[in-house]
Protein backbone atom coordinates (compact mmCIF):
# COMPACT_ATOMS: atom_id res chain seq x y z
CA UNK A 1 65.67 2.16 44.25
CA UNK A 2 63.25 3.07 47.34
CA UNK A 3 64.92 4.54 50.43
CA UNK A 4 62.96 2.05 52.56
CA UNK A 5 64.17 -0.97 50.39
CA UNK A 6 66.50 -3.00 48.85
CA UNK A 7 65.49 -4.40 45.58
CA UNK A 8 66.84 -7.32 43.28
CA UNK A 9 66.25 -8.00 39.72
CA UNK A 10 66.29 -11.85 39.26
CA UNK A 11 64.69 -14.33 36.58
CA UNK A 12 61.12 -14.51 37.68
CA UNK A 13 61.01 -10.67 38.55
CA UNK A 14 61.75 -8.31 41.27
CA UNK A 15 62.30 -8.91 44.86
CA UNK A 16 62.31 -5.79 47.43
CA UNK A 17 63.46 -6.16 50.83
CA UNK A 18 62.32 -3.90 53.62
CA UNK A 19 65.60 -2.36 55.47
CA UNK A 20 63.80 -3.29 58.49
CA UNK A 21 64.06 -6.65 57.91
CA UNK A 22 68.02 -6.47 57.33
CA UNK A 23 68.10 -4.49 60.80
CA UNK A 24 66.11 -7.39 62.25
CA UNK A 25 68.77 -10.31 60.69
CA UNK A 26 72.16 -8.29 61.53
CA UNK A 27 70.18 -7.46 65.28
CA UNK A 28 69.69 -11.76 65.54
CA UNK A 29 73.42 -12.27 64.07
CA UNK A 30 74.86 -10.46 67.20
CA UNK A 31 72.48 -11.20 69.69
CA UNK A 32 73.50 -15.20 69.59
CA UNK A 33 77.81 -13.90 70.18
CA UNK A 34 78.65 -14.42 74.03
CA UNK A 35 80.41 -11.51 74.67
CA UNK A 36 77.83 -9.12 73.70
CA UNK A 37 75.81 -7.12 76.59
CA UNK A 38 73.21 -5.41 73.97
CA UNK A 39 73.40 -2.98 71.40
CA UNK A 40 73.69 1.19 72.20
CA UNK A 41 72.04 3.95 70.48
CA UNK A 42 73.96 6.81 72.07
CA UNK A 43 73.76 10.09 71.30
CA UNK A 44 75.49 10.56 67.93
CA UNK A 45 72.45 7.94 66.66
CA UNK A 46 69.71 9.94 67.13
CA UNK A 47 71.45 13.52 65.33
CA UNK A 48 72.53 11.33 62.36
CA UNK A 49 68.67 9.93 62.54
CA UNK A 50 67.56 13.62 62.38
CA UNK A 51 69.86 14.43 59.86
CA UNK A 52 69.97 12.04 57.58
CA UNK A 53 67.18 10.89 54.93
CA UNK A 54 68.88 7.92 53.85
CA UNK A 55 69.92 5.76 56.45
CA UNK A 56 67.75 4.05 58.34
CA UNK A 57 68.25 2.40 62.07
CA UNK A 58 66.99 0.48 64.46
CA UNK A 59 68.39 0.35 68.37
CA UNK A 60 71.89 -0.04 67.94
CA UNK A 61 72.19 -1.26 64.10
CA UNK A 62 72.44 1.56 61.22
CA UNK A 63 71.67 0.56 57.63
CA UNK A 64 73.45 2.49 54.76
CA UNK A 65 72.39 1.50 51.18
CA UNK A 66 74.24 2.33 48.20
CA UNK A 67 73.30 1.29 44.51
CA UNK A 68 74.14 -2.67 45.23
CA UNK A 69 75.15 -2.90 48.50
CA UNK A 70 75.04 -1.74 52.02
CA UNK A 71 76.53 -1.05 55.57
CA UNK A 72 76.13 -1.65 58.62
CA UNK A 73 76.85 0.25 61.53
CA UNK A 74 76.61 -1.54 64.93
CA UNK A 75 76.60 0.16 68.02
CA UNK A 76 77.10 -2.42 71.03
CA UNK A 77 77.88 -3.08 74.60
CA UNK A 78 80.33 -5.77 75.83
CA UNK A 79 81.31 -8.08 78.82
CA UNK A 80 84.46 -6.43 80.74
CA UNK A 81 86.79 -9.53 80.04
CA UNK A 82 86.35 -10.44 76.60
CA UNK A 83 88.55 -9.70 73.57
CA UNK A 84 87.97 -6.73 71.77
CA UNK A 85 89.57 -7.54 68.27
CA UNK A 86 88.52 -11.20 68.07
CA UNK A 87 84.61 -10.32 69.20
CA UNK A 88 84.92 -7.43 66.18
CA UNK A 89 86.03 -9.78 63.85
CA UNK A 90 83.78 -12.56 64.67
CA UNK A 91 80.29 -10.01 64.63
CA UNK A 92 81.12 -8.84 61.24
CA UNK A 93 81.75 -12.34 59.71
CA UNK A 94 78.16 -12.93 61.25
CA UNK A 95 76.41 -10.11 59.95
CA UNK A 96 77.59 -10.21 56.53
CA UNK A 97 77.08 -13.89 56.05
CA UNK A 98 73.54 -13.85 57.52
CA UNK A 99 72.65 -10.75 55.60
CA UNK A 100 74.09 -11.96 52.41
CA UNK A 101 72.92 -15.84 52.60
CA UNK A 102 69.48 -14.42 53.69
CA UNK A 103 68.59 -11.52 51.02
CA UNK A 104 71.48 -11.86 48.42
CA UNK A 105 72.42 -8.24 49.10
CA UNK A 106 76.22 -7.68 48.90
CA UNK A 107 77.56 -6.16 52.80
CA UNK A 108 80.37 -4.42 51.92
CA UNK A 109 80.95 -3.11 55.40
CA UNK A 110 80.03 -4.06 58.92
CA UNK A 111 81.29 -1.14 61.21
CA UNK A 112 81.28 -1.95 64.93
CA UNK A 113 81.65 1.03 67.60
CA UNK A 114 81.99 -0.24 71.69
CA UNK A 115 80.10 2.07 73.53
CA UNK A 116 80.66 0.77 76.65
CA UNK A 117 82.06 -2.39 78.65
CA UNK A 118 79.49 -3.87 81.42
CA UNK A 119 81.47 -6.06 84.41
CA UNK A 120 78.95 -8.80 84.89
């Protein structure tokens, strides 16, 4: 399997998927959640960038892939009010059902680190 890709074996052939374009989806899935101030690289982002050769990122989203499935780590800002716990919950249900309903890869994770809490 390429680094840069996902790929799935169906009846008519191979399809490969760009990581890129699951950043893009799981970036869209949170973007639409009120609550949500906009995603956070931070520091720790950019070492595990240099570091590793396997993950790949984009602002604020981090794609693991595995054999058959993936993770995603999320890296966001939030609104000073809302609830932590229920926001959580509600941004990984979105991610993994837009990722999976999209490109049939299997999400077995969606990790979500608050970097910081904006009072609007």
């Amino acid at each position: 399997m390429a680094k840069n890709s996902m790929e799935l074996s169906g009846l008519q052939g191979k399809i490969k998927i760009a990581n890129e374009v699951v950043l893009v989806i799981a970036q869209k899935a949170v973007s639409d959640i009120k609550g949500i101030v906009s995603f956070s690289g931070g520091l720790s982002k950019g070492i595990a960038d240099v570091l590793s050769n396997k993950n790949n990122t984009k602002k604020g989203v981090k794609l693991e892939t595995e054999e058959n499935d993936i993770t995603i780590n999320l890296s966001i800002v939030v609104e000073y009010g809302v609830i932590i716990p229920e926001l959580v919950k509600t941004v990984q249900e979105k991610v993994k059902t837009s990722i999976e309903v999209m490109t049939d890869i299997k999400v077995s994770k969606v990790n979500v680190y608050i970097q910081d809490i904006k009072i609007i």
